[in-house]
C-alpha atoms as a PDB file:
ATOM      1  CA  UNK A   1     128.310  74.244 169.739  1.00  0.00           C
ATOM      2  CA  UNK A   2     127.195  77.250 168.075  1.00  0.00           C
ATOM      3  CA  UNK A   3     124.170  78.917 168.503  1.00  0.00           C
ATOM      4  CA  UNK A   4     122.389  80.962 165.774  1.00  0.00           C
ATOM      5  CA  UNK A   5     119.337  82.355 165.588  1.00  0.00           C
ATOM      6  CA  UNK A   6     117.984  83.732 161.933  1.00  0.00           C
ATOM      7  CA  UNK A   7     115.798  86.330 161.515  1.00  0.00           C
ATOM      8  CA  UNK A   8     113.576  86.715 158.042  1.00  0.00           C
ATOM      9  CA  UNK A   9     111.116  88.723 157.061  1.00  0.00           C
ATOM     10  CA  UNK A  10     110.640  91.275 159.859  1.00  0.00           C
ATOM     11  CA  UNK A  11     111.594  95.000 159.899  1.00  0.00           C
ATOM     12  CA  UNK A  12     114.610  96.337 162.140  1.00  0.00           C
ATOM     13  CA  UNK A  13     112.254  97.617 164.580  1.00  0.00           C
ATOM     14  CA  UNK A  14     110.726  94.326 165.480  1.00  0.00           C
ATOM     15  CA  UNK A  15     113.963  92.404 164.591  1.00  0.00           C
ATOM     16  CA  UNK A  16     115.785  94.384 167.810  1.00  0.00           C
ATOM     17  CA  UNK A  17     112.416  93.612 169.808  1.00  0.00           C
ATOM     18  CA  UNK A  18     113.301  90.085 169.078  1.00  0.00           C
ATOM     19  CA  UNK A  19     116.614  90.217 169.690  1.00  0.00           C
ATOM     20  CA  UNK A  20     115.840  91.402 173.304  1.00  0.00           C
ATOM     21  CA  UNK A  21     113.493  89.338 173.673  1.00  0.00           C
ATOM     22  CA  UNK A  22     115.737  86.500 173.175  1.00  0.00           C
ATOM     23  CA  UNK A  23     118.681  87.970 175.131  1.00  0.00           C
ATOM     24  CA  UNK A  24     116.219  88.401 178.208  1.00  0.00           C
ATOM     25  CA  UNK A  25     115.491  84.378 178.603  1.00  0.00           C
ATOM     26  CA  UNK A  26     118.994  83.494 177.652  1.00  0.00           C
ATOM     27  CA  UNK A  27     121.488  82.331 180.649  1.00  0.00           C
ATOM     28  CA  UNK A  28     124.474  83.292 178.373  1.00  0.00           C
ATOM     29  CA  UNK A  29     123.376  86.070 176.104  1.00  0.00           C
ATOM     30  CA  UNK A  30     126.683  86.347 174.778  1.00  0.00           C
ATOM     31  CA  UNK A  31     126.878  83.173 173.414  1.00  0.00           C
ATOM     32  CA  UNK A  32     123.946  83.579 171.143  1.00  0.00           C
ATOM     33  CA  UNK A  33     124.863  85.386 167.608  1.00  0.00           C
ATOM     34  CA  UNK A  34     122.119  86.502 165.728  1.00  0.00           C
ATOM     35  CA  UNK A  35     121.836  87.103 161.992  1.00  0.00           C
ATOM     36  CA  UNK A  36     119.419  88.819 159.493  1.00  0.00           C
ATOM     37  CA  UNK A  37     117.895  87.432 156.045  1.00  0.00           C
ATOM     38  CA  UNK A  38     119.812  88.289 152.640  1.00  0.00           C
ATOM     39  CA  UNK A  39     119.101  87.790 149.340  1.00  0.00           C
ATOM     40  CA  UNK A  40     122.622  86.606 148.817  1.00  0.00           C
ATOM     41  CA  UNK A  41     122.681  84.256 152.316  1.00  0.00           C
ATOM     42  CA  UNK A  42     118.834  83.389 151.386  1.00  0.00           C
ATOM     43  CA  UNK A  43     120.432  80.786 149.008  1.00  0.00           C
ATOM     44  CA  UNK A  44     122.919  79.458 151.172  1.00  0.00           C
ATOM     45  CA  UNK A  45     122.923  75.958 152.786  1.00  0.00           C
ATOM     46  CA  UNK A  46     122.020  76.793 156.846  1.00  0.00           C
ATOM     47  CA  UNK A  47     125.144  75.151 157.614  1.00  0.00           C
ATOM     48  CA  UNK A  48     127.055  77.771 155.357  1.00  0.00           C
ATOM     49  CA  UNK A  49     125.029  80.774 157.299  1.00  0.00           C
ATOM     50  CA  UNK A  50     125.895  79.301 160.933  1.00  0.00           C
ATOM     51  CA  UNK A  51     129.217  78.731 159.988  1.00  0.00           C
ATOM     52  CA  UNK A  52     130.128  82.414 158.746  1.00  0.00           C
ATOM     53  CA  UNK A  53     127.865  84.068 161.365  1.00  0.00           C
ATOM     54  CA  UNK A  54     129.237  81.881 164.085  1.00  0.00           C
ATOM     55  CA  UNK A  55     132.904  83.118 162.823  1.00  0.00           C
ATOM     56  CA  UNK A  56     132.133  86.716 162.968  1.00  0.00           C
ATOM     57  CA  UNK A  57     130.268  86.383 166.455  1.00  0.00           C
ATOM     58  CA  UNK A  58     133.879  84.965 167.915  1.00  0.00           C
ATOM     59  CA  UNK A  59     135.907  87.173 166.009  1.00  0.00           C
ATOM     60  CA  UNK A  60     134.155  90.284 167.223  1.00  0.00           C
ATOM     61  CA  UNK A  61     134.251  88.894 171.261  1.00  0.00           C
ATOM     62  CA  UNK A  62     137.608  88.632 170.941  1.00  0.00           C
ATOM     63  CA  UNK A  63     138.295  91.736 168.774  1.00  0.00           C
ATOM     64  CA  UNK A  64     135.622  94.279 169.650  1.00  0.00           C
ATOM     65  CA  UNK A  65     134.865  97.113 167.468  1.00  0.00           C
ATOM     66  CA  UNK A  66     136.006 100.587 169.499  1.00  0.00           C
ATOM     67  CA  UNK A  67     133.009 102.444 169.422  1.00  0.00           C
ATOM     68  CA  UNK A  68     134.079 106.794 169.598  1.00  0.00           C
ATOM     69  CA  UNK A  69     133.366 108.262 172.773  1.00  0.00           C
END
């Protein structure tokens, strides 16, 4: 099952506060994707949003970004 939680409405600052938050009472942290608000996904059906979130939340587990050291 995917799990999504949407954020709306809040600034970054308090959008990573929530984010922790959240990752702090989770058992699997990981298995949580989060997503921000758009104007564009604002008009989406919610099963649209999970959908594409969910699918860049596995792609990037399995293919994580290289960050420069």
């Amino acid at each position: 099952m995917s799990k999504v939680i949407v954020i709306h409405g809040l600034d970054q600052e308090t959008t990573i506060k929530v984010m922790k938050a959240a990752k702090a009472v989770l058992d699997d942290p990981k298995s949580v994707a989060f997503a921000t608000s758009t104007e564009t996904n604002l008009k989406w059906p919610l099963e649209n949003l999970v959908n594409e979130v969910w699918g860049d939340h596995e792609y990037l587990k399995a293919s994580p970004p290289v960050l420069p050291s």
